[in-house]
Protein backbone atom coordinates (compact mmCIF):
# COMPACT_ATOMS: atom_id res chain seq x y z
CA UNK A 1 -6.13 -100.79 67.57
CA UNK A 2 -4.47 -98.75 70.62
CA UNK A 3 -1.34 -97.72 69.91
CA UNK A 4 2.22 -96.39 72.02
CA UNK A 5 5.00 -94.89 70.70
CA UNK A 6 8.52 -94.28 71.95
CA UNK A 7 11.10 -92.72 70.94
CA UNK A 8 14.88 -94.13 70.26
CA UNK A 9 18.29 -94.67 69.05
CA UNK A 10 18.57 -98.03 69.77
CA UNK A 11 22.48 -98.00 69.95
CA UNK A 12 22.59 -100.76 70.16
CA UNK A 13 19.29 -101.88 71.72
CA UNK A 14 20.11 -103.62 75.54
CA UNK A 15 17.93 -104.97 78.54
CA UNK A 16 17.24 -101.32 79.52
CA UNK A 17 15.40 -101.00 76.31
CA UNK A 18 13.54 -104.47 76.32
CA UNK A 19 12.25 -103.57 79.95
CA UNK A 20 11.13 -99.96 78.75
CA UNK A 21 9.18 -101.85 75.84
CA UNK A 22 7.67 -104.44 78.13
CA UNK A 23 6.50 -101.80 80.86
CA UNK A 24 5.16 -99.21 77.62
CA UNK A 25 3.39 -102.13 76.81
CA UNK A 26 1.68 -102.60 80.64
CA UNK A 27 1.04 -99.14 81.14
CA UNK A 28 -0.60 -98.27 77.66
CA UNK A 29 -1.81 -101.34 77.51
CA UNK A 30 -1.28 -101.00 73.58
CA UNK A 31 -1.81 -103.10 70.58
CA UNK A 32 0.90 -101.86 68.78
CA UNK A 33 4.35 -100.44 69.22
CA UNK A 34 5.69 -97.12 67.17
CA UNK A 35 9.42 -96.55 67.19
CA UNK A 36 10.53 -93.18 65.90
CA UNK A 37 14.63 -93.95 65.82
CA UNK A 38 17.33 -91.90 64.88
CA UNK A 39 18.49 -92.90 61.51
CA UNK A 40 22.60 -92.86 60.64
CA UNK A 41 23.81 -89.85 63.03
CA UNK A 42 22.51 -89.63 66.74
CA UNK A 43 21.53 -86.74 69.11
CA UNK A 44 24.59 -86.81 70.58
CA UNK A 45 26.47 -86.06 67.40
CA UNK A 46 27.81 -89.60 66.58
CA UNK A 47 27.77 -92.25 63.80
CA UNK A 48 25.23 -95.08 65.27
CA UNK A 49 26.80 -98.52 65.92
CA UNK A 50 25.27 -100.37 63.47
CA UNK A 51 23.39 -99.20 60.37
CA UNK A 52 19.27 -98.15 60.76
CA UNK A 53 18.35 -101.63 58.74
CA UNK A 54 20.64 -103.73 61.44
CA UNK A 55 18.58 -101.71 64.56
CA UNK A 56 15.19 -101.61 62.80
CA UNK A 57 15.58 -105.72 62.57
CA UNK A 58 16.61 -105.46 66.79
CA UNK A 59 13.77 -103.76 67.26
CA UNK A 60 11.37 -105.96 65.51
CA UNK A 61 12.71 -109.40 67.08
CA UNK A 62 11.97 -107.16 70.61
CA UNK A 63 8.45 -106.61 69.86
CA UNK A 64 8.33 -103.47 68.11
CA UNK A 65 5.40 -103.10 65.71
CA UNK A 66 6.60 -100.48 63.22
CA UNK A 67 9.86 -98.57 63.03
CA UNK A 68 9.54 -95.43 61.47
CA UNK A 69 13.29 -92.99 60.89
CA UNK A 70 13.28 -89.65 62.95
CA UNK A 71 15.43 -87.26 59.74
CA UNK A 72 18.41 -86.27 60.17
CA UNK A 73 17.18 -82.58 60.62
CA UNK A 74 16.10 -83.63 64.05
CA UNK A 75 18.06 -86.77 65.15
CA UNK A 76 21.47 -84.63 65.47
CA UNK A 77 19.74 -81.46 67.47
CA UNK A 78 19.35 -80.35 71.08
CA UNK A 79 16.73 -82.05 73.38
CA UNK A 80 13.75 -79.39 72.25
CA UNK A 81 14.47 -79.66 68.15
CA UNK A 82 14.79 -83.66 68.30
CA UNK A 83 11.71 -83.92 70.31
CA UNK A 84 9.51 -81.02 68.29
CA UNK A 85 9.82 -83.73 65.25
CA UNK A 86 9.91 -87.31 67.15
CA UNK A 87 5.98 -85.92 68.52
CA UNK A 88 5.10 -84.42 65.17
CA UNK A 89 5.87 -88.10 63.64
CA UNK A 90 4.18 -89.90 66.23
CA UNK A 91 1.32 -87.33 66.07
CA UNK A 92 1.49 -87.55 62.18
CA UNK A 93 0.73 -91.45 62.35
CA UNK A 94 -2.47 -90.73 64.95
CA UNK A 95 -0.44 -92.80 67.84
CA UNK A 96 -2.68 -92.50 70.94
CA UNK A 97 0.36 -92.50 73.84
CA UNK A 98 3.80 -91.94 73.71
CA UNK A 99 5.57 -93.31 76.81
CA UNK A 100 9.26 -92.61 77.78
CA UNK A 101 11.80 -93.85 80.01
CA UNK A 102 13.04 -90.60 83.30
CA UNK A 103 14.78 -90.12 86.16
CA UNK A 104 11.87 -88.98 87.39
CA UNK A 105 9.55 -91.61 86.96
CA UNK A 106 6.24 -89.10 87.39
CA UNK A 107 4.30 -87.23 85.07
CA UNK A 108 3.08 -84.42 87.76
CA UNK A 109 6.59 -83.03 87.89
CA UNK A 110 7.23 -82.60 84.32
CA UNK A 111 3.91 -81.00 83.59
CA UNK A 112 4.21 -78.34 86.65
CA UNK A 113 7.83 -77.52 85.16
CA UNK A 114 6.42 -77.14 81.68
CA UNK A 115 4.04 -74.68 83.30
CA UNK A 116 6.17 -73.16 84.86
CA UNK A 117 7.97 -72.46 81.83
CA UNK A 118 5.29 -70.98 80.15
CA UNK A 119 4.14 -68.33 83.06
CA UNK A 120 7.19 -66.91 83.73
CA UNK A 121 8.99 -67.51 80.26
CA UNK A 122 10.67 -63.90 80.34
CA UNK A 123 12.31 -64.70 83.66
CA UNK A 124 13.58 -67.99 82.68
CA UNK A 125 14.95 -66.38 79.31
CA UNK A 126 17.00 -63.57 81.32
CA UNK A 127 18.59 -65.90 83.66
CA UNK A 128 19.44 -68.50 81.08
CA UNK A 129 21.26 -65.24 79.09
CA UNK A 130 23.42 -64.79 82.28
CA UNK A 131 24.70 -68.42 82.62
CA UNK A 132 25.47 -69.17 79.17
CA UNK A 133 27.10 -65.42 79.11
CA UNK A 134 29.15 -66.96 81.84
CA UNK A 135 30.30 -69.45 79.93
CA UNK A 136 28.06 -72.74 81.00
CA UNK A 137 27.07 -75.16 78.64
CA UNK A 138 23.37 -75.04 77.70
CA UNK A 139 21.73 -78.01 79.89
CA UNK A 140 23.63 -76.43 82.81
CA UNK A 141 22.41 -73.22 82.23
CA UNK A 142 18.95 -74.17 81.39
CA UNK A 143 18.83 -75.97 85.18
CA UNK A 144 20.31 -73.46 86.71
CA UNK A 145 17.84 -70.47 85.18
CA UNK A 146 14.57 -72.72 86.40
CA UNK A 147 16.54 -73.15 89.72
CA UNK A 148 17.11 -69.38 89.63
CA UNK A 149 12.58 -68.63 89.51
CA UNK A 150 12.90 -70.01 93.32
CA UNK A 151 9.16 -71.55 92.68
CA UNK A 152 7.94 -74.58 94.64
CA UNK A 153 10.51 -77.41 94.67
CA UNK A 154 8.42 -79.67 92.81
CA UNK A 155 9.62 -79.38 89.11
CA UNK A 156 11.81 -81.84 87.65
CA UNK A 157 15.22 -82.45 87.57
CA UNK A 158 16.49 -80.86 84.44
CA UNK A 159 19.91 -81.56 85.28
CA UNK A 160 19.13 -85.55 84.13
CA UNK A 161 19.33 -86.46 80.93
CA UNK A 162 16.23 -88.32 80.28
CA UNK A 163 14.49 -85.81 82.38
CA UNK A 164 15.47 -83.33 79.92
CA UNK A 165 13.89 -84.53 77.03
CA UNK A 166 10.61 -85.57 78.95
CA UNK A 167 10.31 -82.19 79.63
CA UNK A 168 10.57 -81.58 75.65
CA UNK A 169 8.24 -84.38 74.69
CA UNK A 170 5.61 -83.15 76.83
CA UNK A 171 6.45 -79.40 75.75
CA UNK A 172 6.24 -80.13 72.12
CA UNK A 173 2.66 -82.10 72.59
CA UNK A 174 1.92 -79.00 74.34
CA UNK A 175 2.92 -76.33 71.35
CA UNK A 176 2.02 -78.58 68.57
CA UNK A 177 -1.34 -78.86 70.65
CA UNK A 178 -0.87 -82.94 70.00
CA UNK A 179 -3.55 -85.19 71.16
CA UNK A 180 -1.17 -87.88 72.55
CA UNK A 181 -1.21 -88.48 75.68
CA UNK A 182 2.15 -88.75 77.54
CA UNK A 183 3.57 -91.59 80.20
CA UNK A 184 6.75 -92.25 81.87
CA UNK A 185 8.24 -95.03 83.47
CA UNK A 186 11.57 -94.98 85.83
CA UNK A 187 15.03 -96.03 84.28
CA UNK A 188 16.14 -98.58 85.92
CA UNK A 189 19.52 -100.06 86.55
CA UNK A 190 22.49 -97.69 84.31
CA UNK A 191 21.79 -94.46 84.26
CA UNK A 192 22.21 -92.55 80.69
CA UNK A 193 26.22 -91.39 80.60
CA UNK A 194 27.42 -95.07 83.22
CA UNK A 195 31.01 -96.06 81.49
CA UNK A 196 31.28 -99.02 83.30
CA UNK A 197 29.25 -102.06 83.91
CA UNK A 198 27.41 -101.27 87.17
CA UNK A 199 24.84 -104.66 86.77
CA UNK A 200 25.21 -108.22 85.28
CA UNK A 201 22.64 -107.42 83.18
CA UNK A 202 21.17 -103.84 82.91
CA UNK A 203 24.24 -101.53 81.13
CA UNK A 204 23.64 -98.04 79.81
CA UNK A 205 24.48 -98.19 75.91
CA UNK A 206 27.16 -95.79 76.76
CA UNK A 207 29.11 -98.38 78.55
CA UNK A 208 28.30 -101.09 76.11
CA UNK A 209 29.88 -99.28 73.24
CA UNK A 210 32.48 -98.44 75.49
CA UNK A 211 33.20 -102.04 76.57
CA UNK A 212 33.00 -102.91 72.35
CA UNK A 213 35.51 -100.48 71.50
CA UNK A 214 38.24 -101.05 74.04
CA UNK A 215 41.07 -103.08 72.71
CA UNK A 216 40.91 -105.54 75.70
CA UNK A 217 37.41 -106.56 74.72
CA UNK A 218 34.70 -108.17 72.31
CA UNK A 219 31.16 -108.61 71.81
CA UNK A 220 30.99 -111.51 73.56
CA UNK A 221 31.89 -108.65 76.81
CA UNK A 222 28.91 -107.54 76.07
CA UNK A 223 25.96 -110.51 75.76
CA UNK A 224 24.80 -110.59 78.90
CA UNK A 225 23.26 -106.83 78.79
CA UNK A 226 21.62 -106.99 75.12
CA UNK A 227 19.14 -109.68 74.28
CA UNK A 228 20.27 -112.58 72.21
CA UNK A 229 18.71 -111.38 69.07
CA UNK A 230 20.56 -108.23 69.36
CA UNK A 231 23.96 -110.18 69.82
CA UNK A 232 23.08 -112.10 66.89
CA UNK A 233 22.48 -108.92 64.59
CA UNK A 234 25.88 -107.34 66.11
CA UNK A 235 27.81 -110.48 65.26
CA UNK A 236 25.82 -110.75 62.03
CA UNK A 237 26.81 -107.18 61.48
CA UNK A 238 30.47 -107.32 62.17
CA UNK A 239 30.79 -110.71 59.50
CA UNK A 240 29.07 -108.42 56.62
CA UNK A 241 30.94 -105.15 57.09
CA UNK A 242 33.86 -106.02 59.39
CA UNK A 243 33.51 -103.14 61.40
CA UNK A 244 31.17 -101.10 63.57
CA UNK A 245 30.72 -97.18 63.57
CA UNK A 246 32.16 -94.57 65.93
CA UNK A 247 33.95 -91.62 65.21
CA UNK A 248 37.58 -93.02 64.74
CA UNK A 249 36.67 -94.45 62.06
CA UNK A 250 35.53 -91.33 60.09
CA UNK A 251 38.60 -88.78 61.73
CA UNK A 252 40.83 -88.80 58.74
CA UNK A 253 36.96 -87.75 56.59
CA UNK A 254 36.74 -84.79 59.16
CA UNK A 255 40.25 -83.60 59.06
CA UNK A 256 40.19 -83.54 55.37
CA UNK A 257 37.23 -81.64 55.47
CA UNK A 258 38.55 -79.06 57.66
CA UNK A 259 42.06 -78.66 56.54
CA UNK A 260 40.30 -78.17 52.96
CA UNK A 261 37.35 -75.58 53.84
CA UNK A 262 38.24 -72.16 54.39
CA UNK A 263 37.06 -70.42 57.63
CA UNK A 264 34.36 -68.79 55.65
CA UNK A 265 32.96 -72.12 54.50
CA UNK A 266 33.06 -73.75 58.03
CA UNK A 267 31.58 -70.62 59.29
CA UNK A 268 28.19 -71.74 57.23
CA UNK A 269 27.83 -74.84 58.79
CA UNK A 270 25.57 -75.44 61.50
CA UNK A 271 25.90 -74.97 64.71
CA UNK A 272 29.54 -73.47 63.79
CA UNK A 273 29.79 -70.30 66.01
CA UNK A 274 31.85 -67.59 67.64
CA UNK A 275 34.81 -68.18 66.43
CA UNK A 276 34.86 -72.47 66.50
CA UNK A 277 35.62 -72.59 62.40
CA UNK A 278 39.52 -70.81 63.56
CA UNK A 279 39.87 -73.11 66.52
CA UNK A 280 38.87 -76.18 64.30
CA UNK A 281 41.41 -75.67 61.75
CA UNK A 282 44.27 -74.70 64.01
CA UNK A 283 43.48 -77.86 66.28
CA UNK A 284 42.99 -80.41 63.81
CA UNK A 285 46.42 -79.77 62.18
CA UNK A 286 48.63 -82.10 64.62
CA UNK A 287 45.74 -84.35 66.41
CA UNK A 288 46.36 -88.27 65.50
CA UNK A 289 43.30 -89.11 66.60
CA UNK A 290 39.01 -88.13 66.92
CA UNK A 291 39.61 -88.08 71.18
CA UNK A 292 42.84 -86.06 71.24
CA UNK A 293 41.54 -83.35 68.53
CA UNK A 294 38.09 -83.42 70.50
CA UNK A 295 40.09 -82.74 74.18
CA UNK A 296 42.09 -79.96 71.96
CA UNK A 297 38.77 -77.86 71.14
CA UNK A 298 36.51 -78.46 74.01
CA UNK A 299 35.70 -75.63 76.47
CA UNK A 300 33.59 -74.63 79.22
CA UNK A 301 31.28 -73.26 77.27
CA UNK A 302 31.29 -75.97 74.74
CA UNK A 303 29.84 -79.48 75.80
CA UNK A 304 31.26 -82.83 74.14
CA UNK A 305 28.29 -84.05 72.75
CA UNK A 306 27.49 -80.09 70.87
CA UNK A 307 30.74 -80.80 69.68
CA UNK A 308 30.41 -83.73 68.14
CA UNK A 309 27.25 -82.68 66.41
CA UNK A 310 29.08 -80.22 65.07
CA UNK A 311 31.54 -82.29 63.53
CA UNK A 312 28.81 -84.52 62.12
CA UNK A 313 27.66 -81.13 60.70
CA UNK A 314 31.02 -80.51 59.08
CA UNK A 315 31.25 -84.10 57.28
CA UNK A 316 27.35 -83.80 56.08
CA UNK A 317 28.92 -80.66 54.76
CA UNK A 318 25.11 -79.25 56.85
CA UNK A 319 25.01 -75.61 56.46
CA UNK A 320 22.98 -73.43 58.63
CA UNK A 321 20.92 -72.19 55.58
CA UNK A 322 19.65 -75.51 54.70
CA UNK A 323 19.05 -76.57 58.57
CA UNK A 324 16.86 -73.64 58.89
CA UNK A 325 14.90 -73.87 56.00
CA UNK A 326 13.55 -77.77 57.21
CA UNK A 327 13.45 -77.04 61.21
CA UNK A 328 11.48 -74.21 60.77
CA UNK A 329 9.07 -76.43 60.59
CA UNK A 330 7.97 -79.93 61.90
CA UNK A 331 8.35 -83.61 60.45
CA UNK A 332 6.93 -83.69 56.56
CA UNK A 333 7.01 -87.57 56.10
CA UNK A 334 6.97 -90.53 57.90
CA UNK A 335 10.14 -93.13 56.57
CA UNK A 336 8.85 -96.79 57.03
CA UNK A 337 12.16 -98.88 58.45
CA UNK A 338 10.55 -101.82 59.37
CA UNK A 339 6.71 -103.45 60.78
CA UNK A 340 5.58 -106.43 62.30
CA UNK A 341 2.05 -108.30 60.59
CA UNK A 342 0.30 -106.30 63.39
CA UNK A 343 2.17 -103.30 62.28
CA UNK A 344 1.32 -104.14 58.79
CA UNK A 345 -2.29 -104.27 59.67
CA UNK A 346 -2.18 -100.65 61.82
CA UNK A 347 -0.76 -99.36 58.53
CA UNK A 348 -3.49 -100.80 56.33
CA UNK A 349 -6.43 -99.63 58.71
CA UNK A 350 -5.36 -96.27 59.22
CA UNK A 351 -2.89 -94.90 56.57
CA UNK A 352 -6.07 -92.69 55.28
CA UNK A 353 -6.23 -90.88 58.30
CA UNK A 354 -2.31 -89.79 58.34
CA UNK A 355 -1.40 -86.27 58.45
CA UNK A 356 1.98 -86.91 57.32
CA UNK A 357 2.84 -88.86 53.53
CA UNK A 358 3.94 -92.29 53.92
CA UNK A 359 7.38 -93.28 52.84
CA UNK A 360 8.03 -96.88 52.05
CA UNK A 361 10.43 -97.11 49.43
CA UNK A 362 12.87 -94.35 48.65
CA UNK A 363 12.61 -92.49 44.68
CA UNK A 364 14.53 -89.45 43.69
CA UNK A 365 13.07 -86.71 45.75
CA UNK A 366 12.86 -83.08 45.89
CA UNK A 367 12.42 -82.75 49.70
CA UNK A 368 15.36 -81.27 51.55
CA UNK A 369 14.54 -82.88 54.47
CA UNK A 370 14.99 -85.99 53.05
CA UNK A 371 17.73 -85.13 51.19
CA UNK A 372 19.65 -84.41 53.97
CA UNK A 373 19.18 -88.50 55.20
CA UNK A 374 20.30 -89.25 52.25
CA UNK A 375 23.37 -87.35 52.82
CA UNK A 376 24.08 -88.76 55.88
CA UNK A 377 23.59 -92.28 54.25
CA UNK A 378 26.26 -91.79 52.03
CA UNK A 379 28.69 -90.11 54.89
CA UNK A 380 28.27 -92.81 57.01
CA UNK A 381 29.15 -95.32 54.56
CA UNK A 382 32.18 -93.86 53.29
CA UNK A 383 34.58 -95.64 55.48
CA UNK A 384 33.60 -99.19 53.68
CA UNK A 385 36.10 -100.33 51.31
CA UNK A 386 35.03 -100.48 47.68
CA UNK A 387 32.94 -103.06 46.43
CA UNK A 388 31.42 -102.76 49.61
CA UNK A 389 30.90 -98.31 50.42
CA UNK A 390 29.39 -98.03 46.02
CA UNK A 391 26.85 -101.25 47.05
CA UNK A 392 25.86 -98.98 50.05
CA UNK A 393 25.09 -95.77 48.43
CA UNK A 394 22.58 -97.67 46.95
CA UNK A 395 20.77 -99.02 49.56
CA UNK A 396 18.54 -96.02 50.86
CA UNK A 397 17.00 -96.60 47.22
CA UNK A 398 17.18 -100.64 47.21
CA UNK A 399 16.45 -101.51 50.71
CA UNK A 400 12.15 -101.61 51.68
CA UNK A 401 10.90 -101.98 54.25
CA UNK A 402 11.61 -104.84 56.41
CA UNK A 403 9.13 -107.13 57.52
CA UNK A 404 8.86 -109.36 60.23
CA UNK A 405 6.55 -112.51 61.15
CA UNK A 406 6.08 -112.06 65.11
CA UNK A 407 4.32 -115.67 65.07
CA UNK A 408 6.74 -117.59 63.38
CA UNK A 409 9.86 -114.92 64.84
CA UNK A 410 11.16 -114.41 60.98
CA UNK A 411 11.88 -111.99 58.25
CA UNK A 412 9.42 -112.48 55.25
C-alpha cells in the first residue's frame, strides 16, 4: 500500500486544502493519506479554531486516511523545529512521499537552496548574525543572509511562507537522512497571510477566520470556501461549545498569568528573551484587549506570530528547560486522531515495522513530550464554562480514535 503524507493545521480545513489533497493524491499516486496536524496550539502561536477531534473528523470526510497529532513541542516552533518532527512522524510510520503545497511549485529550487545551505553554512550563519543584530525579524533575516551568498539566482524564495517550510521539510529528510521522498504542488488561489476574500471559492484560512470573527459576519460568510462537511462540523461545533477559539477568548488567562509571575519566572519560559518578561508585565497592565496589548509589545525585531507563541508559552506555563529537554530530539510517538477502513488496514499491515510507538488511546504517562499536549489540552479548554471545561479535561483520556467508513461516508 503506497502511501503520502502531508503536513497540516487544518484551521479550519477550506477548498485550498481539498485541492492540495486531490493533487497529493495525482502526483503520488497513493493508496493512503497521512496527516500529521497540529494538535490544540498552532505554529503561529494561536489556539486552533476548533478542537483536534472536530478537524481530525474534517479531514476524514475529505479523504484523509489517518490523522496522526504533530506534539505540542513542535506544532508551536519556528519553520525548522515544526518540520524536524512533522518528517520524523511521517518517517516513523514508513510513509513513502510527503507532498506539500509552495509558492514555488518546483522541487529543483528547493533542493539547490538546501545545498546551498550546506556548502557555505559559515557564510550564511555570519550574515544572518548581522541582520538579526540589526534588528530584523528572523524569516527576514534568514532571506536576506541567502540573498547576501550572491550564488546563482535559482534558489527559492525564502521570503514566502510556504516556501519556507519546504525548504525545512526537505532539510530535515536531508539531516534525519529520511527515505521519503519529497513533492510539491503550487498554491493556488489565496496566498498564506490574504485577509480578505480574493476568490468565490479559494480563501486563505487566514481570511476565513478573519471573516468568522468580525462582528458583521457568520459562518454562513464563509460556506462557499470550505467544503460542506467542514461547514457542517463548524456549525456542529459552535451548537456543542457555543464558541470557537482565538486568542480573545483566553486574554484575561494571559494577563493573569503575567500580572501574577514575577520577571524571574517569565524569564524561564520559552522563547522569553532579552528583556520581553519587563515589557510584558508593564504592557499588559492597562491593555483591554489580546490586539491592543499585542500592538503595545511588538517591535522590529519581534514578529507577531513569535509573539504569539510566546504567549501560548506563558499560558502552558512552557519553560525553556522542559522545551529543551524534548526538542533535543525528534518525535517519540505517533498520537492516532483519527483513520479511515483503508487507514485502518495500513495500520494493521504495517504497525510492526514502525520506528515510533503507537498511541491510540491516552493512559497516565511519563513522557514529557506528551505531557506537554496534555497541558495544552487543558489550557485550551479553560475558557468553557463548568459542566462543560471539567467534561473536557477528560477527553484526551476518554476520546479514541475516531473512525470513519469512507464507503458508506460515516463515523463507526
Amino acid at each position: 500500500m503506497k502511501t503520502a503524507g502531508v503536513i497540516v493545521e487544518y484551521n479550519p480545513f477550506h477548498n485550498g486544502h481539498l485541492y492540495h489533497l486531490k493533487q497529493t493524491r495525482k502526483v503520488t499516486n497513493a493508496d493512503c493519506i497521512v496527516a500529521v496536524m497540529s494538535g490544540y496550539f498552532l505554529q503561529r502561536g494561536e489556539p486552533a479554531l476548533v478542537s483536534k477531534w472536530a478537524r481530525t473528523k474534517m479531514a476524514l470526510l475529505a479523504g484523509v486516511d489517518l490523522v496522526i497529532e504533530l506534539p505540542y513541542a513542535f506544532s508551536t516552533q519556528k519553520a525548522e523545529i515544526f518540520a524536524n518532527g512533522s518528517i520524523s512522524i511521517l518517517e516513523g510510520l514508513g510513509v513513502d512521499e510527503v507532498c506539500f503545497g509552495s509558492e514555488s511549485g518546483s522541487l529543483d529550487p528547493f533542493i539547490h537552496t538546501v545545498q546551498v545551505m550546506k556548502d557555505y553554512e559559515t557564510e550564511f550563519n555570519s550574515y544572518l548574525h548581522i541582520y538579526l543584530k540589526e534588528g530584523n525579524s528572523f524569516p527576514t533575516s534568514a532571506s536576506k543572509a541567502f540573498q547576501a551568498l550572491s550564488l546563482k539566482d535559482d534558489g527559492v524564495d525564502l521570503s514566502q511562507p510556504n516556501n519556507i517550510l519546504g525548504f525545512h521539510y526537505i532539510k530535515a529528510i536531508v539531516d534525519q537522512q529520511a527515505k521519503i521522498i519529497p513533492k510539491t504542488i503550487i498554491r493556488t488561489g489565496a496566498n498564506y497571510h490574504d485577509e480578505h476574500f480574493q476568490s468565490p471559492t479559494i480563501a486563505s484560512a487566514t481570511s476565513i477566520r478573519k471573516a468568522l470573527f468580525s462582528s458583521n459576519k457568520s459562518i454562513d460568510d464563509v460556506r462557499s470556501f470550505v467544503p460542506d462537511t467542514t461547514f457542517k462540523e463548524l456549525n456542529q461545533y459552535m451548537t456543542d461549545f457555543r464558541q470557537l477559539h482565538h486568542w480573545e477568548a483566553y486574554f484575561q488567562l494571559l494577563k493573569y498569568k503575567v500580572l501574577t509571575s514575577s520577571p524571574e519566572e517569565l524569564k524561564a519560559i520559552y522563547e522569553v528573551e532579552e528583556g520581553l518578561e519587563h515589557r510584558f508585565i508593564s504592557q499588559i497592565k492597562d491593555a483591554t484587549s489580546f490586539n491592543e496589548f499585542m500592538i503595545k509589545v511588538k517591535t522590529k525585531r519581534y514578529t507577531w506570530t513569535r509573539l504569539q507563541r510566546v504567549c501560548t508559552h506563558i499560558l502552558t506555563n512552557t519553560t525553556k528547560v522542559s522545551m529543551k529537554r524534548v526538542t533535543s530530539n525528534n518525535a517519540t510517538y505517533i498520537r492516532l486522531l483519527g483513520m479511515s477502513q483503508t487507514g485502518r488496514a495500513y495500520l494493521q499491515q504495517n504497525k510492526k515495522e514502525f520506528t515510533l510507538p503507537l498511541i491510540s488511546k491516552l493512559k497516565q504517562n511519563s513522557n514529557e513530550m506528551l505531557q506537554l499536549d496534555i497541558k495544552a489540552s487543558h489550557t485550551y479548554g479553560m475558557i468553557f464554562d463548568e459542566p462543560v471545561r471539567s467534561d473536557w479535561h477528560q477527553l484526551e483520556y476518554s476520546t479514541p480514535p475516531i473512525q470513519f467508513d469512507e464507503k458508506e461516508k460515516i463515523f463507526v
